[in-house]
Protein backbone atom coordinates (compact mmCIF):
# COMPACT_ATOMS: atom_id res chain seq x y z
CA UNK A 1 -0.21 -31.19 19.79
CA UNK A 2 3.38 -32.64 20.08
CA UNK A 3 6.50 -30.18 21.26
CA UNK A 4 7.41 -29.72 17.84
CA UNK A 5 3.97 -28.20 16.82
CA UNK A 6 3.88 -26.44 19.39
CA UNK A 7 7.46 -24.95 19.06
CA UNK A 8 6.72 -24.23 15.48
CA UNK A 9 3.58 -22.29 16.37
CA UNK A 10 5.45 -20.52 18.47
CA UNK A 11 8.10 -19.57 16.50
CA UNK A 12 5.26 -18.51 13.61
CA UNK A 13 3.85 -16.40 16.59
CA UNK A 14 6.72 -14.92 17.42
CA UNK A 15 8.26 -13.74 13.85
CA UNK A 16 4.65 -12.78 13.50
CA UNK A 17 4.73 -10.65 16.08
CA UNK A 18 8.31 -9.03 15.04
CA UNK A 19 7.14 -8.35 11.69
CA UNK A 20 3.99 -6.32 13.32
CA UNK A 21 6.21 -3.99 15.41
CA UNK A 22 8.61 -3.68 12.71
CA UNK A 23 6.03 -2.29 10.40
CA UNK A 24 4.74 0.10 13.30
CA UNK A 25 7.99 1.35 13.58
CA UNK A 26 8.22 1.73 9.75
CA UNK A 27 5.24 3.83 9.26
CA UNK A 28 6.29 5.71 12.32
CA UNK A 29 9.32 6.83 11.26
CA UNK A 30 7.61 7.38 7.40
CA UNK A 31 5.07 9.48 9.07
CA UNK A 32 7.89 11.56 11.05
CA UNK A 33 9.58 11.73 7.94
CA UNK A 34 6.85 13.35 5.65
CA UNK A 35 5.81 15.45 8.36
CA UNK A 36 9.47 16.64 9.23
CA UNK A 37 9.48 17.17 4.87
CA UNK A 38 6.27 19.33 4.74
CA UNK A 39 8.13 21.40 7.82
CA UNK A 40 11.67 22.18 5.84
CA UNK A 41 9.51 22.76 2.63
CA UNK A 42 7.51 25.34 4.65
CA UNK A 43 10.79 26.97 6.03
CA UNK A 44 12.63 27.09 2.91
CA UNK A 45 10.00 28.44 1.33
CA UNK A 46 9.97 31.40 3.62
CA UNK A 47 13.41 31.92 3.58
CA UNK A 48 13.71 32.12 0.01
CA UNK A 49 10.41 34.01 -0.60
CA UNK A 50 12.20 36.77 1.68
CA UNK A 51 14.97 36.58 -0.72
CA UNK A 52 12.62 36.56 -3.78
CA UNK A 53 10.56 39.50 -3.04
CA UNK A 54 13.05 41.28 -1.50
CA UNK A 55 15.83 41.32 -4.69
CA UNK A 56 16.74 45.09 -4.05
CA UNK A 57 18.01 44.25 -1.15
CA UNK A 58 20.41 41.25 -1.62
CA UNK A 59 22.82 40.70 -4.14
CA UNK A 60 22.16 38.90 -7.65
CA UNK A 61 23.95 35.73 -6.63
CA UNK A 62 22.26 35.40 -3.30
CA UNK A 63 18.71 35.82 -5.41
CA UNK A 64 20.00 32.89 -7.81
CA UNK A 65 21.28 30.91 -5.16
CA UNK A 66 17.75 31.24 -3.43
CA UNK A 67 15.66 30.48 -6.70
CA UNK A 68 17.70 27.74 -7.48
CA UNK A 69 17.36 26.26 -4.23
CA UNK A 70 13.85 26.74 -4.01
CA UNK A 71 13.42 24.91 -7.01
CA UNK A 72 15.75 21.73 -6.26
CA UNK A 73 14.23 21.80 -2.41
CA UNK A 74 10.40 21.73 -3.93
CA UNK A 75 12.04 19.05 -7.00
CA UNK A 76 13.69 16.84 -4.48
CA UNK A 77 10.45 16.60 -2.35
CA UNK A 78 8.13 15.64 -5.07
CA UNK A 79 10.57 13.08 -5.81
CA UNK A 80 11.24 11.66 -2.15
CA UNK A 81 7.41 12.00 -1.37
CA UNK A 82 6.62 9.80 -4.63
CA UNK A 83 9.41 6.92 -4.18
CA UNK A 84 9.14 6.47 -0.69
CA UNK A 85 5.22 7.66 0.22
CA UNK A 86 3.76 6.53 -3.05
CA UNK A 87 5.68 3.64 -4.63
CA UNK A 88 3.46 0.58 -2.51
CA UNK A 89 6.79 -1.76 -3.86
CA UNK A 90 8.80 -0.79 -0.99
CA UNK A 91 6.55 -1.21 1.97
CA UNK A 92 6.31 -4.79 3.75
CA UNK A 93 3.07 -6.45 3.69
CA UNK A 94 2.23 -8.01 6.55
CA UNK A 95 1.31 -12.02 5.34
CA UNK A 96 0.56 -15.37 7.72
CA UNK A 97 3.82 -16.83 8.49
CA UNK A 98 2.00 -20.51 8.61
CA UNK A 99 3.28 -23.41 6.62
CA UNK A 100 0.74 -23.74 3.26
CA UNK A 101 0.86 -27.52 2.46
CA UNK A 102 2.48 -28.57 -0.56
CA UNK A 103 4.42 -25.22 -0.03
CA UNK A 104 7.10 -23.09 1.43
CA UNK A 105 6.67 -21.27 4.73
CA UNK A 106 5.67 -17.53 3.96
CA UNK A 107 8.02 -15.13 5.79
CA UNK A 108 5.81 -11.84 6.16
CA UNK A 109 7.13 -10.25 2.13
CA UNK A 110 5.79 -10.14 -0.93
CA UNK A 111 7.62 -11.10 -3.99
CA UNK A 112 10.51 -9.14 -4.92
């Protein structure tokens, strides 16, 4: 192998290697995210099922307030969970970055 084969494999190593930890990271931080999600559903849930059940106690706006935001918190979640967790556009494939003959190099992403 010549010095520019070799630099070129290593550069293909390297970005390689980049794109790897960058999608670790990524599905860290996804993962921290849903779980961090589940945990705020879970406590405004509680909060506002205290509310709910317990309308004799507060006033009427402070039982709308807590229905409504029940309903945009459990709304806004389905929503967040199925763009980011369930739409497969938005996460990075992991591809060779290699040359293909006859071709350009492949940079680790899908079409867009």
């Amino acid at each position: 192998m010549n010095a520019i084969t070799k630099e070129a494999v290593r550069q293909q190593t390297e970005t390689f290697e980049q794109l790897k930890r960058q999608d670790r990271q990524w599905f860290a931080l996804r993962l921290t995210m849903g779980y961090s999600a589940v945990v705020l559903l879970l406590a405004v849930l509680a909060i506002c099922g205290v509310i709910l059940f317990g309308t004799r106690i507060y006033p009427e706006f402070v039982v709308k307030a807590a229905s409504a935001t029940l309903f945009a918190d459990v709304v806004g979640l389905l929503l967040a969970v199925w763009k980011f967790a369930l739409t497969s556009g938005l996460h990075n494939r992991l591809n060779p970055v290699t040359f293909v003959p006859d071709s350009k190099p492949v940079l680790g992403r899908t079409g867009a």
